[in-house]
C-alpha atoms as a PDB file:
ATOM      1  CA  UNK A   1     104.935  99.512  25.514  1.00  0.00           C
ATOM      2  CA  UNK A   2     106.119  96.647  26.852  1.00  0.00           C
ATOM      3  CA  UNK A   3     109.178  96.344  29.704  1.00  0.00           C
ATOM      4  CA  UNK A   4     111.076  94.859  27.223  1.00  0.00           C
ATOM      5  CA  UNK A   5     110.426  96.965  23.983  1.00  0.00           C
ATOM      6  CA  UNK A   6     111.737  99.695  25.893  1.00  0.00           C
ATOM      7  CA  UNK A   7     115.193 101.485  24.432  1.00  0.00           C
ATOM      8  CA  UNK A   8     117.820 100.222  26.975  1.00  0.00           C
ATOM      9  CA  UNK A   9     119.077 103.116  29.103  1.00  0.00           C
ATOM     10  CA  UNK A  10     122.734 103.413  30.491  1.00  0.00           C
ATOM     11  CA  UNK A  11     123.251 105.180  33.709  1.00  0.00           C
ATOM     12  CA  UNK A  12     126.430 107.759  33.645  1.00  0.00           C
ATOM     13  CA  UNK A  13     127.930 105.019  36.202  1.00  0.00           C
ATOM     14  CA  UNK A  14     127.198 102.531  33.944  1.00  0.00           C
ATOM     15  CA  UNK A  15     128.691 103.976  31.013  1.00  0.00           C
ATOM     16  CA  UNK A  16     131.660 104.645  33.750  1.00  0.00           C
ATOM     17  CA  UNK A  17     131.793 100.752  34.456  1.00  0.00           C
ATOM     18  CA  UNK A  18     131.503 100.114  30.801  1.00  0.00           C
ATOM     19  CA  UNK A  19     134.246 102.308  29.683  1.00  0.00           C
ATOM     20  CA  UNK A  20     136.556 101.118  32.419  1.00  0.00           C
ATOM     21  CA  UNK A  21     136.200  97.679  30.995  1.00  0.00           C
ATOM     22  CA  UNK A  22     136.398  98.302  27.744  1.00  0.00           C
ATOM     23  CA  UNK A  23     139.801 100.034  28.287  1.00  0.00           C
ATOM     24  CA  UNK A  24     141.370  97.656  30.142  1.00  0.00           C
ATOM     25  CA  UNK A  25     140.196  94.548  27.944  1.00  0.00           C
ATOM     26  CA  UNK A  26     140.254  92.349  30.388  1.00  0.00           C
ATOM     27  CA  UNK A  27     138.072  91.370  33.467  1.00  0.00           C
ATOM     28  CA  UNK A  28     138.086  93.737  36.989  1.00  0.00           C
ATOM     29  CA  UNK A  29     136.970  92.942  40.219  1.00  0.00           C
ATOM     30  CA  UNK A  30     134.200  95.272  42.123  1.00  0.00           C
ATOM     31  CA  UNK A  31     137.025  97.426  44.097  1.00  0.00           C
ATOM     32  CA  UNK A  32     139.070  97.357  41.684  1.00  0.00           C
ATOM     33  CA  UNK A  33     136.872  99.081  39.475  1.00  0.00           C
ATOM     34  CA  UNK A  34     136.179 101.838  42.493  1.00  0.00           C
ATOM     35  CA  UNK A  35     139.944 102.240  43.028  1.00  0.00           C
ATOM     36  CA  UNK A  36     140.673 103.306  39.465  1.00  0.00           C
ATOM     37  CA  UNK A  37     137.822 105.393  38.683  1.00  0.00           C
ATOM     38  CA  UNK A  38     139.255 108.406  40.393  1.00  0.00           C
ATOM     39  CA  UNK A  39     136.229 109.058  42.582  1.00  0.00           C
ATOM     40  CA  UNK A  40     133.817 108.408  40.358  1.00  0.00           C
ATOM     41  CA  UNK A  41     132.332 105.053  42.050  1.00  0.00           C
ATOM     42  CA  UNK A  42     131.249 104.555  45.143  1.00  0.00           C
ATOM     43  CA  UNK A  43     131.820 101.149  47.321  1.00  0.00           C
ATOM     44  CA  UNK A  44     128.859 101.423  48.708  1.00  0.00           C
ATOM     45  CA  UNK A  45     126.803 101.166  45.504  1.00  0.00           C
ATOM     46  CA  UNK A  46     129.096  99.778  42.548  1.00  0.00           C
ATOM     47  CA  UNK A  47     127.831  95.930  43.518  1.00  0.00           C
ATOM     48  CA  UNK A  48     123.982  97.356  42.907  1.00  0.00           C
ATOM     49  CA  UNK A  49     125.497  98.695  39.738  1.00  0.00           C
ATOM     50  CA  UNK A  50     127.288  95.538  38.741  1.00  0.00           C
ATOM     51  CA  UNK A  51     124.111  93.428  39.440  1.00  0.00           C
ATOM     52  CA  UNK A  52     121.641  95.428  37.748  1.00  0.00           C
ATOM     53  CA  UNK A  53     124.525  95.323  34.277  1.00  0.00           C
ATOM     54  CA  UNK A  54     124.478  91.439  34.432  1.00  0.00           C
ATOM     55  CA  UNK A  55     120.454  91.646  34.454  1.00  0.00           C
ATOM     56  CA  UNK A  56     120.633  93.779  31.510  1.00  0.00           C
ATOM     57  CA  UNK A  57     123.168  91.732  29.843  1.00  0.00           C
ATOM     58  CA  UNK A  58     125.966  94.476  29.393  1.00  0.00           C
ATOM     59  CA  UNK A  59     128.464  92.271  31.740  1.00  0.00           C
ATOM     60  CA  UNK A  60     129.466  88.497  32.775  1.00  0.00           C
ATOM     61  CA  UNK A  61     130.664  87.509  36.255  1.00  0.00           C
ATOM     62  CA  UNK A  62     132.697  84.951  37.185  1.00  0.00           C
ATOM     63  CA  UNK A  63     134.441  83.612  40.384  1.00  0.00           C
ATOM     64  CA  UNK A  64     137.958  84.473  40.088  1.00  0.00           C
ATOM     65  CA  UNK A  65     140.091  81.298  39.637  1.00  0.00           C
ATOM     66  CA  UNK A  66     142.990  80.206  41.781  1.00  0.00           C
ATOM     67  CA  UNK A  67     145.971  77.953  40.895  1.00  0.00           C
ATOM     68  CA  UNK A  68     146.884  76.437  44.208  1.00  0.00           C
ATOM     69  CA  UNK A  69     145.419  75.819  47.514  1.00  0.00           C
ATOM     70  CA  UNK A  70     145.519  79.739  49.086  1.00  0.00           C
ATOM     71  CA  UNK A  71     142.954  79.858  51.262  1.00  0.00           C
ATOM     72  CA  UNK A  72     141.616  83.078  49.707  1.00  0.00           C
ATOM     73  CA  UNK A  73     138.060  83.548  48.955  1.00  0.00           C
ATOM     74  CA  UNK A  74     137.565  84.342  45.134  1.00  0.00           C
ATOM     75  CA  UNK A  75     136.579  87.469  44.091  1.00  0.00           C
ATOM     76  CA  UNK A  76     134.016  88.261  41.381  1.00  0.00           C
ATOM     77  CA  UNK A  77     135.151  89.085  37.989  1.00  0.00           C
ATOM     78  CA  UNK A  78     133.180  91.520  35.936  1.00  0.00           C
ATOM     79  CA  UNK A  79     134.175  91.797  31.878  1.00  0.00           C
ATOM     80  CA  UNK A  80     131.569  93.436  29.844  1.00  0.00           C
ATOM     81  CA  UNK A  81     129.615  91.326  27.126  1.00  0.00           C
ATOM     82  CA  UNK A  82     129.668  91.786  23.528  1.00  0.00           C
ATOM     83  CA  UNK A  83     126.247  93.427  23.588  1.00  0.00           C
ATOM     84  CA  UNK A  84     127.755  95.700  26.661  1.00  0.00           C
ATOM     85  CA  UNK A  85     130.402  96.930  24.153  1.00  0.00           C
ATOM     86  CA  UNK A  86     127.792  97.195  21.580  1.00  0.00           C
ATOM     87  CA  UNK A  87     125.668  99.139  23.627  1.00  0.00           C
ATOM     88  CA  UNK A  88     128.723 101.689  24.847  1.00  0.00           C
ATOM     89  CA  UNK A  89     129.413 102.198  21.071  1.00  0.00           C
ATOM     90  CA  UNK A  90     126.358 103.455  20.304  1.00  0.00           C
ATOM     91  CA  UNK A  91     125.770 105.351  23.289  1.00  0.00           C
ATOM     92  CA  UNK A  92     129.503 107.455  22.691  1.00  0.00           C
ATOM     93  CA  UNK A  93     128.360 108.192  19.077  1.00  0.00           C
ATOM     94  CA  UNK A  94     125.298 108.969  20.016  1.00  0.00           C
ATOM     95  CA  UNK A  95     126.743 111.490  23.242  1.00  0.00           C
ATOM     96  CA  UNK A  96     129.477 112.591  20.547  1.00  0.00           C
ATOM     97  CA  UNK A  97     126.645 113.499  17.954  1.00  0.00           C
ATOM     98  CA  UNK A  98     124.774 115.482  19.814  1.00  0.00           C
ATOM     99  CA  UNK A  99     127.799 117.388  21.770  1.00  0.00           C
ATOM    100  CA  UNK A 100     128.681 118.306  18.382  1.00  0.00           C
ATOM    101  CA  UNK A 101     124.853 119.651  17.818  1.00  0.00           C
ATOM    102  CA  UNK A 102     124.825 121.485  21.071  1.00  0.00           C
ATOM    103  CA  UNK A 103     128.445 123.430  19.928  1.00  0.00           C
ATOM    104  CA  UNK A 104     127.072 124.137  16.444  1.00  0.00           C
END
């Protein structure tokens, strides 16, 4: 089997990352996405994370956009892709299904 016939995987911190996004709607910054996960991402390794989503396609990045002259370096903005949502759809029904298997 080839790399990419594989069946995509999602980490449980990237189905964190994904869910965080998908929530919020809107795009998040690295920290920003450690600061409101309660805990449950590290600083140290949400950027490996992040990176390895955009080479799977489940995210987008972009440099954050100012309106005047600040001075402040822009941060990278993370949104999740359509595919990403996709992907975090079928990955909760599929979770879902088989919680409900395992309780039966």
């Amino acid at each position: 089997m080839k790399p990419s016939e594989r069946p995509l995987t999602l980490s449980a911190v990237e189905h964190i990352v994904l869910d965080m996004l998908a929530a919020k709607g809107d795009r998040m910054y690295g920290l920003e996405l450690v600061a409101e996960s309660g805990g449950r991402l590290k600083r140290g390794t949400v950027y490996v994370t992040l990176g390895r989503m955009i080479q799977k396609g489940l995210l987008e990045a972009e440099a954050e956009k100012f309106t005047d002259d600040s001075g402040l370096v822009p941060r990278r903005m993370y949104r999740a892709t359509s595919y990403g949502l996709r992907v975090l759809r079928v990955w909760t029904v599929a979770t879902e299904s088989l919680a409900w298997e395992a309780g039966s």
